[in-house]
Protein backbone atom coordinates (compact mmCIF):
# COMPACT_ATOMS: atom_id res chain seq x y z
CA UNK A 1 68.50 125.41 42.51
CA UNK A 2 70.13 122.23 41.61
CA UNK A 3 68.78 120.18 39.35
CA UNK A 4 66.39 117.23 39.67
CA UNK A 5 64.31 114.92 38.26
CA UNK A 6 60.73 115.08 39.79
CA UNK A 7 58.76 112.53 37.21
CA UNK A 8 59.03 109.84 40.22
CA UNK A 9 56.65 112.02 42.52
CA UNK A 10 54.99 114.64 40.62
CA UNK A 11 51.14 114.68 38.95
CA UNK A 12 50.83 113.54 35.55
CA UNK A 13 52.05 116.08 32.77
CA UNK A 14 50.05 117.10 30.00
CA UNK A 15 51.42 114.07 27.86
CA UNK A 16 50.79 111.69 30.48
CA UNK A 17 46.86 112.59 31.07
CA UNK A 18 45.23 111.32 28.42
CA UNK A 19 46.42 107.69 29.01
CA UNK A 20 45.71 108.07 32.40
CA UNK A 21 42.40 109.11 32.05
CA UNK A 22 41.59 106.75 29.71
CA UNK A 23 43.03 103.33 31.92
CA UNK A 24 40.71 105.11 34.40
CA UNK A 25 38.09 105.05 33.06
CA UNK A 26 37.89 101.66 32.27
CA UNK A 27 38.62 100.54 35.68
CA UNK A 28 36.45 99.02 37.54
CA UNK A 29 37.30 100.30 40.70
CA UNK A 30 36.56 103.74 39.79
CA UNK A 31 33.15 102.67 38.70
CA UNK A 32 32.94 101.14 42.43
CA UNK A 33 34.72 104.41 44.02
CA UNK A 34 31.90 106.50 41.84
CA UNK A 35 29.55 104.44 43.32
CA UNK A 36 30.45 104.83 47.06
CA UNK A 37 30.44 108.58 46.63
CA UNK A 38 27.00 108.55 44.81
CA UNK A 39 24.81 105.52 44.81
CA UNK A 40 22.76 107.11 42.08
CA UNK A 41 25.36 107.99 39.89
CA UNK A 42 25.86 106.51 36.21
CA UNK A 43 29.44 105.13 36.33
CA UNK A 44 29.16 104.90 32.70
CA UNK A 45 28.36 108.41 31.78
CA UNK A 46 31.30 109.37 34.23
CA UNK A 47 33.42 107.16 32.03
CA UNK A 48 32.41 109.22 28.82
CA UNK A 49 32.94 112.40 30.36
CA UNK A 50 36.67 111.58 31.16
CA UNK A 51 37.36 110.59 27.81
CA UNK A 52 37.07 114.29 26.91
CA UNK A 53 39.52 115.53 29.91
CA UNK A 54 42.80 116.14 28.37
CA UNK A 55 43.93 117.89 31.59
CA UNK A 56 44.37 117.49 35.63
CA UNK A 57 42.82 120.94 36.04
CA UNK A 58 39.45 120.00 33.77
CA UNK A 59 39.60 116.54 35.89
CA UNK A 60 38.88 118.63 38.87
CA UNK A 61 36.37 120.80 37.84
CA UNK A 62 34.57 118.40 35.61
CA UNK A 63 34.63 115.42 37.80
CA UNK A 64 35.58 115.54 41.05
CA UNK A 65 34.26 119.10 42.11
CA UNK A 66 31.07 117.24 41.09
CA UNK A 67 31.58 114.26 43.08
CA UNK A 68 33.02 115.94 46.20
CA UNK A 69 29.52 117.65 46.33
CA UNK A 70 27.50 115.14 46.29
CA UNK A 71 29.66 113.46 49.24
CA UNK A 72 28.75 116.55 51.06
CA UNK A 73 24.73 115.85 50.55
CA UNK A 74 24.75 112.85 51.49
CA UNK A 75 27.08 112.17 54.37
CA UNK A 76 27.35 116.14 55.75
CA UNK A 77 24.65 118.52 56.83
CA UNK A 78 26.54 121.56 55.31
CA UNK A 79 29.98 122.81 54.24
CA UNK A 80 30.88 126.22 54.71
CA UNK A 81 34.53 127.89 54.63
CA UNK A 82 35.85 131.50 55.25
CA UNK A 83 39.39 132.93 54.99
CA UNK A 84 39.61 133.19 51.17
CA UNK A 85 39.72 137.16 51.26
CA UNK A 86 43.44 136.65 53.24
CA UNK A 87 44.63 134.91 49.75
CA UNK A 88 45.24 136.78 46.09
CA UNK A 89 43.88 134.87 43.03
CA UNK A 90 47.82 135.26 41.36
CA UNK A 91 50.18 134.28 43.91
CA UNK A 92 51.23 131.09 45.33
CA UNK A 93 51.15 129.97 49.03
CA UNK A 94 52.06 126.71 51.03
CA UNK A 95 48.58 125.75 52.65
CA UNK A 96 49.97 123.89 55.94
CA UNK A 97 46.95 122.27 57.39
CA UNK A 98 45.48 120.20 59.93
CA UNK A 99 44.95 116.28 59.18
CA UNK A 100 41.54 114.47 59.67
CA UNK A 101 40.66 112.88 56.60
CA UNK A 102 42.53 111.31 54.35
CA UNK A 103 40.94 112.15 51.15
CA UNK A 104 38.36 114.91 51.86
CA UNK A 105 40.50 117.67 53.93
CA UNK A 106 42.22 118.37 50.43
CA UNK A 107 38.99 117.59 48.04
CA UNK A 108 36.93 120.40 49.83
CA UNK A 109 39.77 122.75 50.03
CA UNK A 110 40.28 122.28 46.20
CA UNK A 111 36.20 122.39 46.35
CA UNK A 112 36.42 125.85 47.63
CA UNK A 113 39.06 127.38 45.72
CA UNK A 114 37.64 125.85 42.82
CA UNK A 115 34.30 127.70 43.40
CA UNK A 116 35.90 130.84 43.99
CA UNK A 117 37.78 131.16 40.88
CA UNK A 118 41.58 129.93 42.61
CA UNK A 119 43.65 127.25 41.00
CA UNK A 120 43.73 124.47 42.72
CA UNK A 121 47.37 123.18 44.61
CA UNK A 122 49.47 120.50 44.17
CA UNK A 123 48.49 118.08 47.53
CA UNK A 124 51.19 115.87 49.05
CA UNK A 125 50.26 112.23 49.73
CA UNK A 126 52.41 109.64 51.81
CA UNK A 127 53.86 106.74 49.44
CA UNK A 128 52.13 104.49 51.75
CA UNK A 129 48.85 105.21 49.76
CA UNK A 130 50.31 104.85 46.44
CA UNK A 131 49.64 101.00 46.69
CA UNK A 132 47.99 99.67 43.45
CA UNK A 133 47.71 101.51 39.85
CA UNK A 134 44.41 102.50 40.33
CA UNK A 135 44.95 104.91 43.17
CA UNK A 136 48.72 105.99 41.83
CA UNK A 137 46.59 106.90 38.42
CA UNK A 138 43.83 108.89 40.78
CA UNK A 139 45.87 110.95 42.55
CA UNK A 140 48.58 111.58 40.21
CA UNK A 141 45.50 113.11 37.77
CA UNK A 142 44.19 115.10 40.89
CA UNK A 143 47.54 116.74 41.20
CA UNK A 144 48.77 114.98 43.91
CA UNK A 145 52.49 114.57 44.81
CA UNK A 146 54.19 111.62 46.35
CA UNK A 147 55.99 112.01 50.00
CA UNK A 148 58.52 109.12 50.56
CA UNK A 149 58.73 107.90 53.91
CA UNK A 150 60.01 105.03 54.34
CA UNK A 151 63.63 103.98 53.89
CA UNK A 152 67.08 104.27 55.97
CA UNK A 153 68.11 107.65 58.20
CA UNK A 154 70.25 108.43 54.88
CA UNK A 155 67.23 107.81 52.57
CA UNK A 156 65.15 109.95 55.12
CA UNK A 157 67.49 113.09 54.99
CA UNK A 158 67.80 112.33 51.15
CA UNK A 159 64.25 112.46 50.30
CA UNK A 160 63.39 115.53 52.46
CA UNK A 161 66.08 117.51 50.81
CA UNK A 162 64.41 116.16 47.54
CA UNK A 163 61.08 117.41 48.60
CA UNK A 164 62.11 120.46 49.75
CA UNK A 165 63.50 121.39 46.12
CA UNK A 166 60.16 119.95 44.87
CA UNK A 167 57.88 122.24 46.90
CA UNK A 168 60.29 125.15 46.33
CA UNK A 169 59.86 124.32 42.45
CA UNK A 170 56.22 124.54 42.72
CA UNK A 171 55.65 127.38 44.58
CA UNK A 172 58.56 129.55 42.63
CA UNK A 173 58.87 128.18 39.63
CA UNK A 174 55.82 126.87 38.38
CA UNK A 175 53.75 129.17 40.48
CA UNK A 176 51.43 126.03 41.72
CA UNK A 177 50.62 126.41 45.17
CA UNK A 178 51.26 123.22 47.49
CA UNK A 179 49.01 121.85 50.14
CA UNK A 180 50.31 119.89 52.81
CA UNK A 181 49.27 118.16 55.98
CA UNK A 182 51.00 119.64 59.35
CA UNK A 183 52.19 116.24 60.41
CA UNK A 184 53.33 112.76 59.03
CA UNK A 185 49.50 111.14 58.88
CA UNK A 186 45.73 112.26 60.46
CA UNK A 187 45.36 113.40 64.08
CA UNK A 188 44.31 110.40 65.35
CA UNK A 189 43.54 112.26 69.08
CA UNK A 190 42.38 115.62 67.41
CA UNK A 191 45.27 117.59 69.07
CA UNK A 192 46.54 119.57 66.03
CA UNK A 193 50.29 120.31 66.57
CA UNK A 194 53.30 121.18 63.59
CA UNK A 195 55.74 118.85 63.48
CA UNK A 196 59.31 120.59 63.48
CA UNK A 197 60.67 118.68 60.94
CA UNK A 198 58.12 119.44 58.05
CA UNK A 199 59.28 123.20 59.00
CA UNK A 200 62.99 122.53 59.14
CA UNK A 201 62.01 120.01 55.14
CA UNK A 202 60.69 123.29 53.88
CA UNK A 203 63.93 125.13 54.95
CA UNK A 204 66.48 123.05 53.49
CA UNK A 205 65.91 124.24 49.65
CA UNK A 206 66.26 127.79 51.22
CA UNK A 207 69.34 130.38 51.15
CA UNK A 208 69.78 129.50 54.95
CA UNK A 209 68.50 132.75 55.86
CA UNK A 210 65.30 132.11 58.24
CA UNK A 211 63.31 134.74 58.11
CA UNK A 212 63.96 135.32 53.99
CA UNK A 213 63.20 131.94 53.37
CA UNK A 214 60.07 131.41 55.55
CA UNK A 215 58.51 134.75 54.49
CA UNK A 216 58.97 134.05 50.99
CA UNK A 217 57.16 130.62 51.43
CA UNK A 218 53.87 132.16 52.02
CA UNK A 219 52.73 130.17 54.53
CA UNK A 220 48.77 130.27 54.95
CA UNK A 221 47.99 127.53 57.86
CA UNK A 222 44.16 125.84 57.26
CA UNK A 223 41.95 123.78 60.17
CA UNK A 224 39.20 121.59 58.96
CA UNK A 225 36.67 120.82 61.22
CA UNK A 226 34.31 118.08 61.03
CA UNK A 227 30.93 117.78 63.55
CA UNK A 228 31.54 113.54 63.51
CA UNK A 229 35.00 112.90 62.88
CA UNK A 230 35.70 110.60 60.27
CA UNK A 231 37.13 107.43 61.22
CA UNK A 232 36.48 108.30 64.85
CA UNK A 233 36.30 104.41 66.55
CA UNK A 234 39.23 103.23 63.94
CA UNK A 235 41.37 106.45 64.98
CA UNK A 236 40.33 105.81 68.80
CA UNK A 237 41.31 101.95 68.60
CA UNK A 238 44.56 102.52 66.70
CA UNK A 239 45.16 105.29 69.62
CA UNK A 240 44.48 102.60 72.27
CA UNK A 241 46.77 99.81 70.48
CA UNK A 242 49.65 102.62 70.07
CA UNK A 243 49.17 103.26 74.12
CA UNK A 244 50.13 99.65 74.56
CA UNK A 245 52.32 98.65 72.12
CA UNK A 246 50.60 96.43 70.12
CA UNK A 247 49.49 98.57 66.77
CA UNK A 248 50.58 97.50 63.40
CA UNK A 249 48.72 99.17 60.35
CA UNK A 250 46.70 96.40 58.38
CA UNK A 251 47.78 95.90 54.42
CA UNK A 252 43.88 97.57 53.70
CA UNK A 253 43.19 100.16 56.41
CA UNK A 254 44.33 103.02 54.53
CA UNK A 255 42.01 101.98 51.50
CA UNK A 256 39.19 101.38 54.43
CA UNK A 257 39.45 104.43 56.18
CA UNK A 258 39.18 106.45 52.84
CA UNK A 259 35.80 104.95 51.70
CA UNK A 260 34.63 104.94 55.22
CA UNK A 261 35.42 109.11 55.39
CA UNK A 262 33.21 109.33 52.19
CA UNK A 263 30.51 106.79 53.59
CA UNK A 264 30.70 108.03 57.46
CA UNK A 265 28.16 110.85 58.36
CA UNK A 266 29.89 114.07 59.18
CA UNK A 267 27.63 116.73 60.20
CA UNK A 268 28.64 120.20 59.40
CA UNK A 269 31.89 120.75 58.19
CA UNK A 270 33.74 123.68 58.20
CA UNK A 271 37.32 124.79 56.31
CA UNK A 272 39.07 127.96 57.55
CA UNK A 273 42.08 129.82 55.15
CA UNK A 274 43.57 131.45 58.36
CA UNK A 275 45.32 134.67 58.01
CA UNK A 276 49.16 133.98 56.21
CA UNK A 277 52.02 134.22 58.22
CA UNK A 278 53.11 137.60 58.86
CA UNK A 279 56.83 139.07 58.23
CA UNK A 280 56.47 140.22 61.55
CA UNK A 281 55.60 136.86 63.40
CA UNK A 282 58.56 135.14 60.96
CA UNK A 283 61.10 137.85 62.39
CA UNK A 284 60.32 137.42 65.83
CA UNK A 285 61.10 133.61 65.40
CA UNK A 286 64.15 134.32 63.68
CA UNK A 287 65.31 136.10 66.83
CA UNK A 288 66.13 132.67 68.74
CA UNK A 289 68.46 130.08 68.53
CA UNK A 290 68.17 127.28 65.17
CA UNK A 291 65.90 124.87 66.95
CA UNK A 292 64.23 127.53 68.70
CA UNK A 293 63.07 129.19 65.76
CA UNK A 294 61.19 126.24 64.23
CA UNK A 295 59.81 125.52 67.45
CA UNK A 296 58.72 128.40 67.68
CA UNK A 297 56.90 129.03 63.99
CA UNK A 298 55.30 125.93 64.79
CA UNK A 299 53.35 127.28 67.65
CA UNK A 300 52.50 130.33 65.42
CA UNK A 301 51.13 128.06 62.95
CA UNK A 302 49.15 125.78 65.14
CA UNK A 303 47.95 128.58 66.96
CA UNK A 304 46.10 130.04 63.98
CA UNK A 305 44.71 126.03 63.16
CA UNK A 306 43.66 126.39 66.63
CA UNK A 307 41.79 129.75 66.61
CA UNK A 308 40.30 129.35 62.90
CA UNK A 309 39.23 125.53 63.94
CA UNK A 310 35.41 125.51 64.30
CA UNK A 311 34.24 123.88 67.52
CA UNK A 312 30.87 121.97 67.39
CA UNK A 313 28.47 121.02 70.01
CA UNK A 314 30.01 117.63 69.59
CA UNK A 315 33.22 119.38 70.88
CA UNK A 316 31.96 121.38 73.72
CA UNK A 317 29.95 117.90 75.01
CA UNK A 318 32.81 115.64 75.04
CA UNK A 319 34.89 118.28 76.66
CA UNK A 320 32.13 118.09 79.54
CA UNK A 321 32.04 114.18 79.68
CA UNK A 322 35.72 113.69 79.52
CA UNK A 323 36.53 115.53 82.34
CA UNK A 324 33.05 115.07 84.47
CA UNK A 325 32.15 119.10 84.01
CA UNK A 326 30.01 121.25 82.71
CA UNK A 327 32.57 124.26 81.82
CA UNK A 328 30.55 124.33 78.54
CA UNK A 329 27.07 123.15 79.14
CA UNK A 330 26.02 127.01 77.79
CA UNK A 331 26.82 125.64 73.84
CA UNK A 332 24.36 122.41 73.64
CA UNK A 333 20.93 121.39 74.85
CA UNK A 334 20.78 118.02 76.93
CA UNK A 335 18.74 116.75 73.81
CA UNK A 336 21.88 117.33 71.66
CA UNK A 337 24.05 115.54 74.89
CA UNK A 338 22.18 112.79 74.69
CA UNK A 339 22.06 112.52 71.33
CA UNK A 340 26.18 112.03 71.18
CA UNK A 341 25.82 109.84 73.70
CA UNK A 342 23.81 107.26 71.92
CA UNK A 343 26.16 108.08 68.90
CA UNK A 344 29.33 107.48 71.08
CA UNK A 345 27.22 104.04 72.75
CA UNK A 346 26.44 102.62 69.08
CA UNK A 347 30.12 103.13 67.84
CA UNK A 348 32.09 101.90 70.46
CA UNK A 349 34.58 99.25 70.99
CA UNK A 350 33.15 95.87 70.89
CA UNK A 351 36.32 94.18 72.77
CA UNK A 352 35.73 91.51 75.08
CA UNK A 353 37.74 94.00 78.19
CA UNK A 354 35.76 96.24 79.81
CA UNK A 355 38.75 98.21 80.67
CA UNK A 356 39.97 98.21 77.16
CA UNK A 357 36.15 99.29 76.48
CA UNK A 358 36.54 102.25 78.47
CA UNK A 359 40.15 103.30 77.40
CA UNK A 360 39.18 103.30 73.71
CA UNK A 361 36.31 105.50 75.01
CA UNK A 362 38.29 107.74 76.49
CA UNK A 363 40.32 108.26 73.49
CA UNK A 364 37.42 108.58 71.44
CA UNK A 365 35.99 111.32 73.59
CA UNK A 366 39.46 112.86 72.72
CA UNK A 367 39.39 113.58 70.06
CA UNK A 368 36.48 115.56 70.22
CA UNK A 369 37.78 117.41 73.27
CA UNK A 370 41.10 118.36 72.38
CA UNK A 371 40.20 121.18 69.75
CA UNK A 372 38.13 122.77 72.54
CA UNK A 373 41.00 122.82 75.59
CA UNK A 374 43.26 124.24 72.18
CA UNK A 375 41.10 127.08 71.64
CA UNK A 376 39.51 127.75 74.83
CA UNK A 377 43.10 127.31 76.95
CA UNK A 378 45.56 128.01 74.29
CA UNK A 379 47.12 124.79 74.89
């Protein structure tokens, strides 16, 4: 491997903690951010505890394990998971997994590895959240990675063949397992797909051998489910500007839409490990021609999200109303339709079109619907 210099995107070293931790503490943001996640919480005590963190790992456990919970009580009816038996407590893997929340998809998968006795991974994050010290000094200490996005074609091809080396250093030479999303950003329609690319960014560290570079990755795909999406009008919205033309991503929104994932009630939530990526499924891929083959892991991967994705009765109902059916009407109770139609009624679109009212509707009903035509039609 050639060599590079990672400082500019990688988690704080064990040097680099204890100053962290320490302008952290004092910030009083985090004493805010503390706050949204628990009103009852004592930002000062959480302040004191920190000052005896000397590493990322003890961050984790200490603090944010802690706080993750309590986001769970009070915005979440329950939070189960499965899958963990697929994975070995001393290897590595490259969790590729669905998108829906910003900040929590990661903190609960770190919350149940955590719990189980499994190190946590190193999580990538787009540069476009790394926008003031206080968040830069958060995630770097939660072992969180920088993705560059932005930039020229050149800078594009440059910094995926930069992250490719970083993720293979990880996984191979530090033996840190990596978590990363399946796509550039959140499903914003909840139709889960792989994008190419990220498959052909993983690649390009490789020997050029396909199937000995993919099955030596590891690759263990993860869905997230939630029972109220997070974000769900500002997703269905941005959706509805996109379809016209007309979206451009406010200076805040990101900030917004990660205190309003913590804030928003969620309902039950459910994580799945799916089963790794088999040798066998990576060969049969390798069979076809370049493009072919990373088209064609992709489906492999997205059909696991698909299958290990846990449908609610939130699913199953907007499936009904968005096409005028009642394919599913066997998995809820008409108290439990009506129910998410008075949710759906209280958060819609306020715009002064009727038809724009509707269309941001429809998208909204979406992205509950999507997961279910995935799983149920093998979309």
């Amino acid at each position: 491997m050639a060599e590079f210099d990672f400082s500019s995107i990688e988690p704080y070293n064990s040097e680099e903690v204890p100053k962290a931790i320490a302008r952290l503490a004092h910030n009083p943001m985090f004493a805010r951010l503390v706050k949204t996640m628990n009103p009852k919480a004592d930002a000062s005590s959480f302040s004191a505890l920190m000052e005896c963190i000397t590493t990322c790992d003890e961050l984790q456990y200490m603090v944010m394990r802690p706080l993750i919970f309590q986001i769970v009580q009070r915005s979440a009816t329950s939070f189960t998971y499965d899958g963990l038996d697929f994975l070995s407590r001393d290897k590595s893997y490259l969790f590729v997994s669905n998108h829906r929340d910003i900040t929590l998809d990661a903190g609960l998968l770190d919350v149940a590895l955590i719990s189980n006795g499994f190190k946590t991974p190193e999580i990538g994050f787009g540069n476009n959240l790394m926008k003031n010290d206080f968040i830069i000094d958060l995630f770097r200490l939660n072992k969180m990675f920088t993705i560059i996005r932005d930039g020229s074609k050149r800078d594009f091809y440059n910094n995926s063949v930069f992250l490719s080396n970083y993720i293979h250093h990880e996984l191979f030479e530090k033996k840190s397992s990596v978590w990363i999303a399946q796509r550039n950003g959140r499903t914003k329609n909840g139709d889960d797909r792989t994008d190419q690319g990220l498959l052909k960014m993983f690649s390009m560290a490789g020997t050029g051998n396909f199937e000995e570079d993919f099955n030596k990755l590891q690759i263990v795909p993860v869905a997230i489910s939630y029972e109220y999406e997070p974000c769900d009008l500002m997703k269905s919205v941005a959706e509805y500007a996109s379809s016209n033309g007309i979206y451009e991503k406010s200076a805040h929104e990101d900030v917004l839409s990660i205190m309003m994932g913590i804030s928003q009630q969620k309902g039950d939530i459910h994580l799945t490990f799916c089963k790794p990526i088999s040798t066998d499924e990576v060969a049969e891929c390798a069979q076809l021609v370049k493009n072919e083959r990373f088209a064609a892991l992709a489906k492999v991967i997205d059909g696991r999200i698909h299958e290990g994705y846990k449908l609610h009765k939130t699913n199953y109902i907007a499936a009904d109303l968005l096409r005028g059916t009642a394919d599913y009407i066997d998995y809820y109770t008409t108290d439990q339709l009506e129910e998410f139609i008075e949710y759906a009624e209280h958060s819609s679109f306020k715009g002064p079109s009727s038809a724009a009212r509707e269309k941001v509707m429809d998208f909204f009903m979406t992205i509950y619907a999507n997961p279910v035509f995935n799983k149920t039609e093998g979309r």
